[in-house]
C-alpha atoms as a PDB file:
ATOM      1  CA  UNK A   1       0.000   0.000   0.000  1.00  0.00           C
ATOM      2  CA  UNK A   2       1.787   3.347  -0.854  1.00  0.00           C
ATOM      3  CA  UNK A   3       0.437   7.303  -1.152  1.00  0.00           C
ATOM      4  CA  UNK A   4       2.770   9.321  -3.306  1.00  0.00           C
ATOM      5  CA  UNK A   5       1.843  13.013  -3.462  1.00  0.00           C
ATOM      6  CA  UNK A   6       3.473  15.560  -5.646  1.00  0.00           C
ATOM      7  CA  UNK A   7       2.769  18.853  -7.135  1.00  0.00           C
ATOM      8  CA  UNK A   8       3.972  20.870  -4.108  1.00  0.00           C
ATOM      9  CA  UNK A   9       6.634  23.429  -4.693  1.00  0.00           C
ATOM     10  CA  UNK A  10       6.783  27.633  -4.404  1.00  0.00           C
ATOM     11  CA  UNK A  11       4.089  29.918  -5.239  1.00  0.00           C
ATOM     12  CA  UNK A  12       3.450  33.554  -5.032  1.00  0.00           C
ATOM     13  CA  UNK A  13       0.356  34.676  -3.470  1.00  0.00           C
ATOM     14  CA  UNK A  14      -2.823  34.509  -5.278  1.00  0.00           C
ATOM     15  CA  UNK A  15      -0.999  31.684  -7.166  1.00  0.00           C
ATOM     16  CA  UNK A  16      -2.186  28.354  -7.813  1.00  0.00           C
ATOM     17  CA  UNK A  17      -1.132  25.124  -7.375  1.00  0.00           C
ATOM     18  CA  UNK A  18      -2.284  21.500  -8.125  1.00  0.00           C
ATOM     19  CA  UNK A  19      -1.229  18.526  -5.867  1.00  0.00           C
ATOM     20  CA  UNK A  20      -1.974  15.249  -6.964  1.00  0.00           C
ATOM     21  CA  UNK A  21      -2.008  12.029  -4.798  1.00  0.00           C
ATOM     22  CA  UNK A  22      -1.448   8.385  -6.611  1.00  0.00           C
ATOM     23  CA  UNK A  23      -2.824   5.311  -4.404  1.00  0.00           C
ATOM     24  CA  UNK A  24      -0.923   1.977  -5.048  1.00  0.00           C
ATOM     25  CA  UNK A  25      -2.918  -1.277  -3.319  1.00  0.00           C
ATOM     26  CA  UNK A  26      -5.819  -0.396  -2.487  1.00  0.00           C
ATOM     27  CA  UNK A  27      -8.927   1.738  -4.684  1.00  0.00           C
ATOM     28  CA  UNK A  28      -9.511   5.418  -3.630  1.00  0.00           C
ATOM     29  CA  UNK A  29     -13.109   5.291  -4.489  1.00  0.00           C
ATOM     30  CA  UNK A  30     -13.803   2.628  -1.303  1.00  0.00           C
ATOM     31  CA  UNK A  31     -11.858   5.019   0.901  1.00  0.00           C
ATOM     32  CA  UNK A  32     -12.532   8.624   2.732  1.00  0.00           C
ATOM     33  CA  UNK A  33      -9.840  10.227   0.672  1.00  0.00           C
ATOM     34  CA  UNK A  34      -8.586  13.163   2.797  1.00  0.00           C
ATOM     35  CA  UNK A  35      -5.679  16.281   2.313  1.00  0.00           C
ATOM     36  CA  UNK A  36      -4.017  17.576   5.471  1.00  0.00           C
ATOM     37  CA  UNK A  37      -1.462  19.824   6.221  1.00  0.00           C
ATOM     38  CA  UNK A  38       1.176  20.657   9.063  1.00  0.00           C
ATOM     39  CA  UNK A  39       3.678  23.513  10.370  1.00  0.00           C
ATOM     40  CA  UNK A  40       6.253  22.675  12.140  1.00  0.00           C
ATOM     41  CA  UNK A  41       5.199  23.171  15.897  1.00  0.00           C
ATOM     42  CA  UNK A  42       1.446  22.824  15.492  1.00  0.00           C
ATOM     43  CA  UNK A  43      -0.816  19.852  14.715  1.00  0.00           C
ATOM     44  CA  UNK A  44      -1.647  18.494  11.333  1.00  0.00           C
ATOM     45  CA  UNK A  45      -4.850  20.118   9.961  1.00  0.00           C
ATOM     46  CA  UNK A  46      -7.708  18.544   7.995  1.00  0.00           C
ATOM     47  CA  UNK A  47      -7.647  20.528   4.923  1.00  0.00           C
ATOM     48  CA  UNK A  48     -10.467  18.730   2.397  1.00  0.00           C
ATOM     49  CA  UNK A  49     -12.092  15.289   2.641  1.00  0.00           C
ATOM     50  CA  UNK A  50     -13.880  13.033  -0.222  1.00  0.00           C
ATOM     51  CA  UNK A  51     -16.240  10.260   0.898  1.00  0.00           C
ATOM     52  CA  UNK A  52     -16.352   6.900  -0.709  1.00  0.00           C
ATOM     53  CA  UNK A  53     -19.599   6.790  -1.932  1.00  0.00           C
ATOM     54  CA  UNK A  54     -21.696   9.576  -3.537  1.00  0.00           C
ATOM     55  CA  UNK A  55     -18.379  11.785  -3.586  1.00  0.00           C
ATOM     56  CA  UNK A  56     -19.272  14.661  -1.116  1.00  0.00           C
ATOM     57  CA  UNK A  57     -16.475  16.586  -0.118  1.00  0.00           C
ATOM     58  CA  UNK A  58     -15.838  18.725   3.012  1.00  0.00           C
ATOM     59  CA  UNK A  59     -13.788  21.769   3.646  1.00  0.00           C
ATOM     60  CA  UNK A  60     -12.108  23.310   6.299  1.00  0.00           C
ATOM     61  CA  UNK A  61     -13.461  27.124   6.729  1.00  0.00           C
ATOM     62  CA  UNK A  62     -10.259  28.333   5.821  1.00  0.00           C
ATOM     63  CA  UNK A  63      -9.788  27.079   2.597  1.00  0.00           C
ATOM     64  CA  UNK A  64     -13.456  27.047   1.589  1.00  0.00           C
ATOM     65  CA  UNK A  65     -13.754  28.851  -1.512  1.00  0.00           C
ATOM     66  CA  UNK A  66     -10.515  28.556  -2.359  1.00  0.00           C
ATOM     67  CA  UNK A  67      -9.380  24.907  -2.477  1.00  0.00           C
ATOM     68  CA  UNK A  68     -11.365  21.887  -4.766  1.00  0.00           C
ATOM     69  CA  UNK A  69     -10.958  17.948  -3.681  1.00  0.00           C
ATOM     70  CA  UNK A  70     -11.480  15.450  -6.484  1.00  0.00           C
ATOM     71  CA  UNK A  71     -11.128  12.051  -7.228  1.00  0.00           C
ATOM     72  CA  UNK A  72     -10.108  10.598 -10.316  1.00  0.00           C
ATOM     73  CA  UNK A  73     -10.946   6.743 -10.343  1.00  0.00           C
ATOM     74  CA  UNK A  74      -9.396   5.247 -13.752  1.00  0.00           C
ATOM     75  CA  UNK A  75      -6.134   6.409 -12.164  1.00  0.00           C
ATOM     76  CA  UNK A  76      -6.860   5.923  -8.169  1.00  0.00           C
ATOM     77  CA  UNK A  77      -5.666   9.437  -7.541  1.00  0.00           C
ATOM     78  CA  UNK A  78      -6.753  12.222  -5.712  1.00  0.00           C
ATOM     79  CA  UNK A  79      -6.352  16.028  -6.105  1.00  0.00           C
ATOM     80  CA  UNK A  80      -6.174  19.032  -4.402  1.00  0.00           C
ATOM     81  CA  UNK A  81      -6.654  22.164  -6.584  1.00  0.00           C
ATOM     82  CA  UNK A  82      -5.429  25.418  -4.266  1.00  0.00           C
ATOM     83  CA  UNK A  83      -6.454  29.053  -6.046  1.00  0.00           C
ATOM     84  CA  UNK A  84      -5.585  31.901  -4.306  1.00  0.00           C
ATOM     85  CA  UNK A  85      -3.314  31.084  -2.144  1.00  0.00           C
ATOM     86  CA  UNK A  86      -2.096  32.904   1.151  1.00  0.00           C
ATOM     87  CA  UNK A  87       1.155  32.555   3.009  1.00  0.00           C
ATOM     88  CA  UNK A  88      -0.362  30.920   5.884  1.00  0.00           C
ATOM     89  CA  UNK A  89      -1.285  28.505   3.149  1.00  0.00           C
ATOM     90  CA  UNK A  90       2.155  27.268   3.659  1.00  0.00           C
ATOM     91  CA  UNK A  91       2.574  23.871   4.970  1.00  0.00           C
ATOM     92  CA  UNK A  92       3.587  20.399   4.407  1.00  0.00           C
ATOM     93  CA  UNK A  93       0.668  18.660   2.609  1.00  0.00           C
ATOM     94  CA  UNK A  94      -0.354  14.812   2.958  1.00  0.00           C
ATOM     95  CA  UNK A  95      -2.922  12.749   1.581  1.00  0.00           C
ATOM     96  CA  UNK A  96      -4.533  10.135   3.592  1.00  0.00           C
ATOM     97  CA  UNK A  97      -6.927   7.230   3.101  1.00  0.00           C
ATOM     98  CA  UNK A  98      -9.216   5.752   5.585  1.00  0.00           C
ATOM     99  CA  UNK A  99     -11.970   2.840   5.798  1.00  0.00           C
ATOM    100  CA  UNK A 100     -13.065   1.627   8.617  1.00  0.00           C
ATOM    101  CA  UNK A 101      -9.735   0.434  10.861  1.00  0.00           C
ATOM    102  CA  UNK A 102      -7.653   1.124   7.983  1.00  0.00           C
ATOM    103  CA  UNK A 103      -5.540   4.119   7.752  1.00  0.00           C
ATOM    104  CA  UNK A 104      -2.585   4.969   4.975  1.00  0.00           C
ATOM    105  CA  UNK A 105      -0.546   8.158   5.013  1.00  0.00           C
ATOM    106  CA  UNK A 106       1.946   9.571   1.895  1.00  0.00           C
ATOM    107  CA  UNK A 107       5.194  11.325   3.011  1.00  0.00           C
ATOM    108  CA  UNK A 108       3.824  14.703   2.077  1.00  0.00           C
ATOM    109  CA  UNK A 109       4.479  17.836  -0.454  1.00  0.00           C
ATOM    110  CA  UNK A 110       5.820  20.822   0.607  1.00  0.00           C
ATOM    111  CA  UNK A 111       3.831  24.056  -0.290  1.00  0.00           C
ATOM    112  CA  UNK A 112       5.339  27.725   0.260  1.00  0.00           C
ATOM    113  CA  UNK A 113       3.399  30.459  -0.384  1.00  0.00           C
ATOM    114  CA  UNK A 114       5.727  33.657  -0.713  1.00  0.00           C
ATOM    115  CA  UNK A 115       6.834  36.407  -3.009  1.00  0.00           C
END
């Protein structure tokens, strides 16, 4: 079972970025497909969720607006479109897959947000 995430890199703000995450052993459509984020020194942060079945997505306030979750079945990834993006935007960025007991983390994509 592996998460690979990429896309991540150095933006201005009011950039854009797309981060994609690639699932490897299990299917991303029977799992809550989730984005989170982290600074060093605080906890990680649920950024965007994508349920299972019927595909509703969820948003933390802060990004709401902003940020777009989507799944992409015929290549069991999962993507996080950021618009207009703010400094405090700036975090490392994981994607996560959970069903029931089962829980898989990637290593993460670093996103700065700075001119």
């Amino acid at each position: 079972v592996q998460l690979v995430e990429s896309g991540g890199g150095l933006v201005q703000p009011g950039g854009s970025l797309r981060l994609s995450c690639v699932a490897s052993g299990f299917t991303v459509s029977s799992y809550l497909m989730s984005w989170y984020r982290q600074v060093p020194g605080k906890e990680r942060e649920l950024v965007a969720s994508i349920f299972n079945f019927g595909g509703s997505t969820n948003y933390a306030d802060s990004v709401k607006g902003r940020f777009t979750i989507s799944r992409e079945n015929a290549k069991n990834a999962v993507y996080l479109q950021m618009n207009n993006l703010k400094p405090e935007d700036t975090a490392v960025y994981y994607c996560s897959g959970t069903f029931l007991s089962l829980e898989y983390w990637g290593k993460g994509t670093q996103v700065t947000v700075s001119s």
